[in-house]
PDB file of N, CA and C in Angstrom:
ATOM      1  N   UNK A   1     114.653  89.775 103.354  1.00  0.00           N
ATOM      2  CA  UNK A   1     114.088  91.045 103.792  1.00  0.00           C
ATOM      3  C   UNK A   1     113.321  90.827 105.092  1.00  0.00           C
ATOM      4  N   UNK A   2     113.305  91.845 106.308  1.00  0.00           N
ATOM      5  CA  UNK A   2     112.809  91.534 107.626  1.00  0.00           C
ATOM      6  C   UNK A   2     111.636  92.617 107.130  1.00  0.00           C
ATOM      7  N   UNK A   3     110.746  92.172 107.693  1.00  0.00           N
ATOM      8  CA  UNK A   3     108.995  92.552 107.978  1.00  0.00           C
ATOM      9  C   UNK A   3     109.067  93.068 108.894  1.00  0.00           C
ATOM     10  N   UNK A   4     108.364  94.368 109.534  1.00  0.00           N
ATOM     11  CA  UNK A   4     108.187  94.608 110.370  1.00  0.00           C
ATOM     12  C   UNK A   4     106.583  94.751 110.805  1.00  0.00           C
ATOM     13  N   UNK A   5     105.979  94.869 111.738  1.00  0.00           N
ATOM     14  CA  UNK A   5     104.385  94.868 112.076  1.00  0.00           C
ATOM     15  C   UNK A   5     103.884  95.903 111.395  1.00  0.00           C
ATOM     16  N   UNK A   6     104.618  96.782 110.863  1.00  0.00           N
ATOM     17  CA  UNK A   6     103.707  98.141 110.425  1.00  0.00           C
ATOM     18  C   UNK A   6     103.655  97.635 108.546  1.00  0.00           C
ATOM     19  N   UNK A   7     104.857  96.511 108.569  1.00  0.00           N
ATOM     20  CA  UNK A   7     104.764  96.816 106.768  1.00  0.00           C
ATOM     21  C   UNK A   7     103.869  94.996 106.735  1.00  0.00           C
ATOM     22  N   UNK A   8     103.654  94.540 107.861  1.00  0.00           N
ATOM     23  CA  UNK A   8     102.465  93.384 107.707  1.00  0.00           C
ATOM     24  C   UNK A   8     100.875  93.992 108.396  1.00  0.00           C
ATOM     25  N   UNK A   9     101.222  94.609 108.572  1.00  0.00           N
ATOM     26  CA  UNK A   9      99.576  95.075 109.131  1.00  0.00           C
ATOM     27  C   UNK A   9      98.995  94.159 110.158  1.00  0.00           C
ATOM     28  N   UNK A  10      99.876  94.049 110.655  1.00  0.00           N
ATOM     29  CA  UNK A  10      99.368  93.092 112.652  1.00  0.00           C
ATOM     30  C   UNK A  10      99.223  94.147 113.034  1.00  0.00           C
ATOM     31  N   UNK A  11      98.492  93.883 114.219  1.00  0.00           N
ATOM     32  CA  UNK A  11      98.199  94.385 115.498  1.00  0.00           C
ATOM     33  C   UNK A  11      99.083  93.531 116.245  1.00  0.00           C
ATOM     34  N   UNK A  12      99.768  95.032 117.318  1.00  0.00           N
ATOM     35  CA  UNK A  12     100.641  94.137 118.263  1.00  0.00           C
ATOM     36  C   UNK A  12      99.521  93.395 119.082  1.00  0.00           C
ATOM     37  N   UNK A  13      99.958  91.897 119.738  1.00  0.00           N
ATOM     38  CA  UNK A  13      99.125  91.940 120.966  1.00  0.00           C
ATOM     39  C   UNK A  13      98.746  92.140 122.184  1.00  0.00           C
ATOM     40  N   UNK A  14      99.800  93.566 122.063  1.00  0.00           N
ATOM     41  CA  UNK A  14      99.623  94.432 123.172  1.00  0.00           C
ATOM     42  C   UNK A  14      98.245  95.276 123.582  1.00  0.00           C
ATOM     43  N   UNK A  15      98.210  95.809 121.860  1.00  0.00           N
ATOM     44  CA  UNK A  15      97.244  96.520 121.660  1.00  0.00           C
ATOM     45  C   UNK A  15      95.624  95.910 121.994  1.00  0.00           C
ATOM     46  N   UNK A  16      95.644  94.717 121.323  1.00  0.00           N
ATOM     47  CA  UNK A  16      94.992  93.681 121.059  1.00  0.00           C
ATOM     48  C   UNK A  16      94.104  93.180 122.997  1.00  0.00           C
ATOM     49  N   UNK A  17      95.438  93.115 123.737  1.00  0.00           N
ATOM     50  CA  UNK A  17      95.108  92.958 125.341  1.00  0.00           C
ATOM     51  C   UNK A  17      94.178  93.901 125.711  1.00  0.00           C
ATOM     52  N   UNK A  18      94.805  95.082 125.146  1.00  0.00           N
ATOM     53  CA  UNK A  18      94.436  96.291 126.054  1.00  0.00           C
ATOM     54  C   UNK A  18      93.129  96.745 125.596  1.00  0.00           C
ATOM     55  N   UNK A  19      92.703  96.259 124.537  1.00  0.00           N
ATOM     56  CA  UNK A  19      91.117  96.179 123.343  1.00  0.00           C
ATOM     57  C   UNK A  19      90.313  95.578 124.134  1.00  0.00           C
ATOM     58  N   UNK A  20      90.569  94.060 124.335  1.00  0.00           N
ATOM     59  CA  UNK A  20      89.981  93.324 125.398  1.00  0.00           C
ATOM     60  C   UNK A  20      89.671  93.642 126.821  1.00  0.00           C
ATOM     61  N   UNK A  21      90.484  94.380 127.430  1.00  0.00           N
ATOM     62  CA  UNK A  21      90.433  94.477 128.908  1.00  0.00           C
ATOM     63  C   UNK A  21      89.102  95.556 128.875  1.00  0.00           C
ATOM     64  N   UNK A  22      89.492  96.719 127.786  1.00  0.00           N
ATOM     65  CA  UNK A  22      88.409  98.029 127.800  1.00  0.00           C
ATOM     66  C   UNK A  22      86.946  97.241 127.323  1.00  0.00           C
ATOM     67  N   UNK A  23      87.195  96.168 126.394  1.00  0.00           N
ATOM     68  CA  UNK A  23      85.633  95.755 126.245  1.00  0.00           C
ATOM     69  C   UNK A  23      85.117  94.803 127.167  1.00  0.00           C
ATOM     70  N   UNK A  24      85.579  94.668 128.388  1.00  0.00           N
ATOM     71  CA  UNK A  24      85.507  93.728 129.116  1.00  0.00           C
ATOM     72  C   UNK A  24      85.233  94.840 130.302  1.00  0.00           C
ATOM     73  N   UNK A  25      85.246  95.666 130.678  1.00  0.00           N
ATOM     74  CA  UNK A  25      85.038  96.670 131.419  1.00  0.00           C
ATOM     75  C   UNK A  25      86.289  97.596 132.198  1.00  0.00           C
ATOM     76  N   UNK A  26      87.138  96.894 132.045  1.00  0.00           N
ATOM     77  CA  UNK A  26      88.347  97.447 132.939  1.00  0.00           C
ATOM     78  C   UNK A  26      88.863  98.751 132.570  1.00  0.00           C
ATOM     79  N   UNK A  27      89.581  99.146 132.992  1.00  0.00           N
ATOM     80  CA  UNK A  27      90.272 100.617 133.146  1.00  0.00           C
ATOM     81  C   UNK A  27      91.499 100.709 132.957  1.00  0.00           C
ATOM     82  N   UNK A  28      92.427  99.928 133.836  1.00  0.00           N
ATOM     83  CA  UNK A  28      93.750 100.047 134.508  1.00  0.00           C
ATOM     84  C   UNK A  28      94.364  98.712 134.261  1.00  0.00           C
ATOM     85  N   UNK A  29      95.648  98.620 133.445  1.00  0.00           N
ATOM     86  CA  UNK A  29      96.219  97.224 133.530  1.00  0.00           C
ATOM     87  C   UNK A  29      97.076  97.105 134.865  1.00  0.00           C
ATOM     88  N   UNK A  30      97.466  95.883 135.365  1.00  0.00           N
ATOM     89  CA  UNK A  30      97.953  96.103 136.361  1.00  0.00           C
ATOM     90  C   UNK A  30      99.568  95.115 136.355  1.00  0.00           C
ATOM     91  N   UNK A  31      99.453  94.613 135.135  1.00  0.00           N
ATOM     92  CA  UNK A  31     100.534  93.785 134.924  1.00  0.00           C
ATOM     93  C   UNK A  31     100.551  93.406 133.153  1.00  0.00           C
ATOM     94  N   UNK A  32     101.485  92.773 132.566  1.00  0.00           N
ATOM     95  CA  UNK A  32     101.162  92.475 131.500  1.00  0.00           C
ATOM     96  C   UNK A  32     102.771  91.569 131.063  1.00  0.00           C
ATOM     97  N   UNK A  33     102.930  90.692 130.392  1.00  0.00           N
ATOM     98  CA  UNK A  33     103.697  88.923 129.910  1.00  0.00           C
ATOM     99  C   UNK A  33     103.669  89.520 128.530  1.00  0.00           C
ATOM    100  N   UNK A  34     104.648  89.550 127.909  1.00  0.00           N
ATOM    101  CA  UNK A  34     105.392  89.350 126.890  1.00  0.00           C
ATOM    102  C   UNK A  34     106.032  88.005 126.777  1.00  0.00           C
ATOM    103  N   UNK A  35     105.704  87.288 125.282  1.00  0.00           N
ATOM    104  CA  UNK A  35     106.367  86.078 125.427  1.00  0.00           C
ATOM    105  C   UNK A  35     107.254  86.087 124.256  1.00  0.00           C
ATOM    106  N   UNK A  36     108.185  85.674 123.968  1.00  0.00           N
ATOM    107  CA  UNK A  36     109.034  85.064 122.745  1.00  0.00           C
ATOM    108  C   UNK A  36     108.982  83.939 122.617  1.00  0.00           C
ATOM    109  N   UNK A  37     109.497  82.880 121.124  1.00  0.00           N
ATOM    110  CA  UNK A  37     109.625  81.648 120.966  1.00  0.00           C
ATOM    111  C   UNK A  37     111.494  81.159 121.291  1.00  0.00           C
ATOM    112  N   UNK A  38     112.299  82.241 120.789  1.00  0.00           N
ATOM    113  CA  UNK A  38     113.300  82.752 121.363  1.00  0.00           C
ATOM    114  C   UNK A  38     113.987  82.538 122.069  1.00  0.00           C
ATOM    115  N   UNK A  39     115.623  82.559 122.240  1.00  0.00           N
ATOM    116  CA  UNK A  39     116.615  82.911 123.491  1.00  0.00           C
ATOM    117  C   UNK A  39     116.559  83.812 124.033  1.00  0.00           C
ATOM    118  N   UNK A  40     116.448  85.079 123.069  1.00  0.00           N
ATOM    119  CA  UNK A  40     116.119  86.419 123.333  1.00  0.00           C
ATOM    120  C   UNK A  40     114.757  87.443 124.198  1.00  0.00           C
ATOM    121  N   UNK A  41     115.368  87.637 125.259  1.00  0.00           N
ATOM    122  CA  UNK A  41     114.136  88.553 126.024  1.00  0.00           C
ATOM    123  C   UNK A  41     113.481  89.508 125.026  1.00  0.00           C
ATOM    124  N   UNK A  42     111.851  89.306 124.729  1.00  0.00           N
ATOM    125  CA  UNK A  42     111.086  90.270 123.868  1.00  0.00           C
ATOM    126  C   UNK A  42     110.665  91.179 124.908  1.00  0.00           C
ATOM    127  N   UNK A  43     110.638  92.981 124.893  1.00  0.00           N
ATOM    128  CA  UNK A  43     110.179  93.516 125.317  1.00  0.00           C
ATOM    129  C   UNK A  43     108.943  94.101 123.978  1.00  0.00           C
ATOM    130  N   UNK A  44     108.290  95.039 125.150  1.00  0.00           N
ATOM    131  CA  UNK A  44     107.219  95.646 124.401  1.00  0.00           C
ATOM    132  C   UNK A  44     107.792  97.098 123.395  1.00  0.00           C
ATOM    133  N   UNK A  45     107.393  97.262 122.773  1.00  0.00           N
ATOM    134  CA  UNK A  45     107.960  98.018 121.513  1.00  0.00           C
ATOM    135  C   UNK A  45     107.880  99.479 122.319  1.00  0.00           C
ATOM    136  N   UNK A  46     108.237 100.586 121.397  1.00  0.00           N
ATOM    137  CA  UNK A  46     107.762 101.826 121.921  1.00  0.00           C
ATOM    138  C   UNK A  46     106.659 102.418 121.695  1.00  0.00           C
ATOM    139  N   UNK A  47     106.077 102.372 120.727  1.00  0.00           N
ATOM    140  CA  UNK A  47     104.237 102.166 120.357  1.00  0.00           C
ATOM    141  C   UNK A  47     103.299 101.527 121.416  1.00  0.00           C
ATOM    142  N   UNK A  48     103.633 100.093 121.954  1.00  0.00           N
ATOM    143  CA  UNK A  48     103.474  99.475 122.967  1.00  0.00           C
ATOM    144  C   UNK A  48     103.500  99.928 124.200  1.00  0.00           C
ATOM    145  N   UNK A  49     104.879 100.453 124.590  1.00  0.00           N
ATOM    146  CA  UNK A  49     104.550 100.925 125.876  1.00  0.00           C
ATOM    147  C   UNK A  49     104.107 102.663 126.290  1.00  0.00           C
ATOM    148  N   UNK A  50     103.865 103.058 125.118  1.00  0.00           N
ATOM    149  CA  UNK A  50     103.034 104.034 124.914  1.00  0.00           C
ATOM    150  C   UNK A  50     101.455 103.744 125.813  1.00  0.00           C
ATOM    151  N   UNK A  51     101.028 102.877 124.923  1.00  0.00           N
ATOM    152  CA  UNK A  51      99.962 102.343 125.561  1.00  0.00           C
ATOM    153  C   UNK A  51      99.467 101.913 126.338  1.00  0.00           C
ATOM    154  N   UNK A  52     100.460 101.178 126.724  1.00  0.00           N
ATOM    155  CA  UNK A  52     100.389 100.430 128.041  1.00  0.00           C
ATOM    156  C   UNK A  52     100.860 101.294 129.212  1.00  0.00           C
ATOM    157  N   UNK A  53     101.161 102.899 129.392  1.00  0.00           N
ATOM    158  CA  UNK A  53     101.493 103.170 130.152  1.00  0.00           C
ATOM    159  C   UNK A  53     100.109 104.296 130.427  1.00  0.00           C
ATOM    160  N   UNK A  54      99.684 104.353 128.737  1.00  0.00           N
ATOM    161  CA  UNK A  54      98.278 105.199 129.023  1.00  0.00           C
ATOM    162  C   UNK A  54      96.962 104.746 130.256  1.00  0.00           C
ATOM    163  N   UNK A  55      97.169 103.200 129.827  1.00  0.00           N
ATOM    164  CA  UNK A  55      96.298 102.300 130.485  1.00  0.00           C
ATOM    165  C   UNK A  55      96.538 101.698 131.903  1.00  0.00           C
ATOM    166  N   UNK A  56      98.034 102.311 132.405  1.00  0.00           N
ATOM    167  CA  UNK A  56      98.917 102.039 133.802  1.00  0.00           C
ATOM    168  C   UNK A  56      98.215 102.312 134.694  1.00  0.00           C
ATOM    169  N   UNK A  57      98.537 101.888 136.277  1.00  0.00           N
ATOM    170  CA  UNK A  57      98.103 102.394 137.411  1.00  0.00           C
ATOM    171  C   UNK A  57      99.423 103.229 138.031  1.00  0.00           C
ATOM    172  N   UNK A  58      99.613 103.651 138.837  1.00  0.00           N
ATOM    173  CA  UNK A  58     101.132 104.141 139.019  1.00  0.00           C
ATOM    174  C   UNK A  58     102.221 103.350 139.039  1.00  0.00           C
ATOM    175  N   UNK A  59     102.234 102.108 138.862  1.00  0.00           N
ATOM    176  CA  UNK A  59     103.274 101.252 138.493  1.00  0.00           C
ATOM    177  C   UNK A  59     102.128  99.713 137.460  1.00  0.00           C
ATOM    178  N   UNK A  60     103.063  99.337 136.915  1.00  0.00           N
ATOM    179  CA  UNK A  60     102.703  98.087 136.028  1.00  0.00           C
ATOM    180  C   UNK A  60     104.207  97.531 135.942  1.00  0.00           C
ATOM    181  N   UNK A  61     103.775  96.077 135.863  1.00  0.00           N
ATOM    182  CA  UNK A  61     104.760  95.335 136.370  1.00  0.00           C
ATOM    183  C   UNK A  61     104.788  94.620 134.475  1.00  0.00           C
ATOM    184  N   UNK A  62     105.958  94.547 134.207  1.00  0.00           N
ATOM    185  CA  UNK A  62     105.844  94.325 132.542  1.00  0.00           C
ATOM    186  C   UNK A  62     106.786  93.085 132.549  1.00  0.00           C
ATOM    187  N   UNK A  63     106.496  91.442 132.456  1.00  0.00           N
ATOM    188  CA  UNK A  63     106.997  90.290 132.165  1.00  0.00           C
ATOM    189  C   UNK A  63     107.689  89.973 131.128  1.00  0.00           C
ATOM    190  N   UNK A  64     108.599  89.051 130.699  1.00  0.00           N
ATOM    191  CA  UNK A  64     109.423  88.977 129.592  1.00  0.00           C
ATOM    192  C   UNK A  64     109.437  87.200 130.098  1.00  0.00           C
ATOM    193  N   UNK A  65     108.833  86.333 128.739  1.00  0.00           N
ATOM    194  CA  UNK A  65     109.205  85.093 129.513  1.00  0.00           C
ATOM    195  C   UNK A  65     109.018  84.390 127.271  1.00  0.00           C
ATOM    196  N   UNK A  66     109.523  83.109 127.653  1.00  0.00           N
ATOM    197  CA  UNK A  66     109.996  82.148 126.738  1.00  0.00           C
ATOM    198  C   UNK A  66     109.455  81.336 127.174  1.00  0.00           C
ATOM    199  N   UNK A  67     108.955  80.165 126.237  1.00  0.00           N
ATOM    200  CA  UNK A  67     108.320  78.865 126.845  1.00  0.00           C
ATOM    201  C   UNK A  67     108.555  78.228 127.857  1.00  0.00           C
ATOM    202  N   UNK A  68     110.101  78.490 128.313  1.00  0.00           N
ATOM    203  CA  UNK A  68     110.093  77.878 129.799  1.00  0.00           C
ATOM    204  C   UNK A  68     109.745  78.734 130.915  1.00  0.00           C
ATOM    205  N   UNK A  69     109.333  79.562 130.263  1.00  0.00           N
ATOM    206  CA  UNK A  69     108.749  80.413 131.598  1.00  0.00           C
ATOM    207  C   UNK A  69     109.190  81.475 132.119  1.00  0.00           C
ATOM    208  N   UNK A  70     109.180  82.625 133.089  1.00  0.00           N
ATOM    209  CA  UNK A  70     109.560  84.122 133.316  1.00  0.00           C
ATOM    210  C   UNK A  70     110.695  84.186 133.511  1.00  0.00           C
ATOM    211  N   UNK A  71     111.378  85.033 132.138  1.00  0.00           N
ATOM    212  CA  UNK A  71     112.750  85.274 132.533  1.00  0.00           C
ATOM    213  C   UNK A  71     113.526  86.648 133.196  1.00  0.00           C
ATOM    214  N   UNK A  72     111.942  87.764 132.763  1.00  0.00           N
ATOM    215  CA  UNK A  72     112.958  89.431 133.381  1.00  0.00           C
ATOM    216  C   UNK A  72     111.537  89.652 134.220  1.00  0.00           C
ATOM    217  N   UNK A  73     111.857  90.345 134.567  1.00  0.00           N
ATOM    218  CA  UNK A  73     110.758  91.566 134.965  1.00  0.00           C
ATOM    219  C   UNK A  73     110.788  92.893 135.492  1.00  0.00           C
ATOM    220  N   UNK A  74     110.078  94.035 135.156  1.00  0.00           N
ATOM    221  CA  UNK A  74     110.616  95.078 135.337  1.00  0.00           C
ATOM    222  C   UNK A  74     109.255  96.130 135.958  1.00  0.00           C
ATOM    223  N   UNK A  75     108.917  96.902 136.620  1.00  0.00           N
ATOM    224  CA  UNK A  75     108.209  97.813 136.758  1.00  0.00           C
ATOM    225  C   UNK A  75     108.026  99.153 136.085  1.00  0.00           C
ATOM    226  N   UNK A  76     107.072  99.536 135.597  1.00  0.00           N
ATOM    227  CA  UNK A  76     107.275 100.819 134.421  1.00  0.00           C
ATOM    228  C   UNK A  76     106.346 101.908 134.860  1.00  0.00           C
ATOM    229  N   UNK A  77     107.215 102.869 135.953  1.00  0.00           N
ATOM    230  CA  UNK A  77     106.543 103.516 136.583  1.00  0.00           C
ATOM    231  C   UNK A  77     106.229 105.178 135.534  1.00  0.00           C
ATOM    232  N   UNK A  78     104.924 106.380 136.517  1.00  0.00           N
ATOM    233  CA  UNK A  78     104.627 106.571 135.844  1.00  0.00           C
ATOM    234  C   UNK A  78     105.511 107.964 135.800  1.00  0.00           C
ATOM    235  N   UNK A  79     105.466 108.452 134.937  1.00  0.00           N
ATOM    236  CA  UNK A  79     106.431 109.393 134.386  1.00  0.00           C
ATOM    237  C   UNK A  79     106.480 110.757 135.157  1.00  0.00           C
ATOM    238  N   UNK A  80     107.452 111.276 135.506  1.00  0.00           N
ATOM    239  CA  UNK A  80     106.791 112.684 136.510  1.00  0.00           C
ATOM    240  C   UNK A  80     107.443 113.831 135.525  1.00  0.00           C
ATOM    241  N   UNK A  81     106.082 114.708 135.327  1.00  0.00           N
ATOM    242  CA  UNK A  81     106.826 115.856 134.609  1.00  0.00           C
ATOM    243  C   UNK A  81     106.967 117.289 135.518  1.00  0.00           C
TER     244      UNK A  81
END
């Protein structure tokens, strides 16, 4: 059976970043590293980039890397309605 974060009760550590940055004084993320143990590029969930786009400047630059180091990267600009 696969677990998912909502039926283990983690906190992504997306969320977790973005906890830190606000108690630390900041406002605005301006980048943010996703890592896997993995072959597979981990992106940030959709819950995740919910958040992380609340906490955006007009662009945030969103990393995807594996122990050897940065494998994607993408910009997640902000939404025009």
């Amino acid at each position: 059976m696969m677990a998912t974060i909502e039926m283990l009760d983690v906190r992504p550590a997306e969320a977790s970043a973005l906890g830190a940055m606000v108690m630390a004084g900041g406002r605005q993320a301006q980048a943010v590293l996703v890592m896997g143990q993995g072959p597979d590029i981990i992106t940030p969930c959709g819950g995740c980039r919910q958040k992380l786009r609340e906490f955006a400047g007009s662009t945030l630059w969103v990393m995807a890397a594996d122990p050897g180091g940065v494998r994607a990267h993408a910009r997640q600009r902000e939404s025009r309605a």
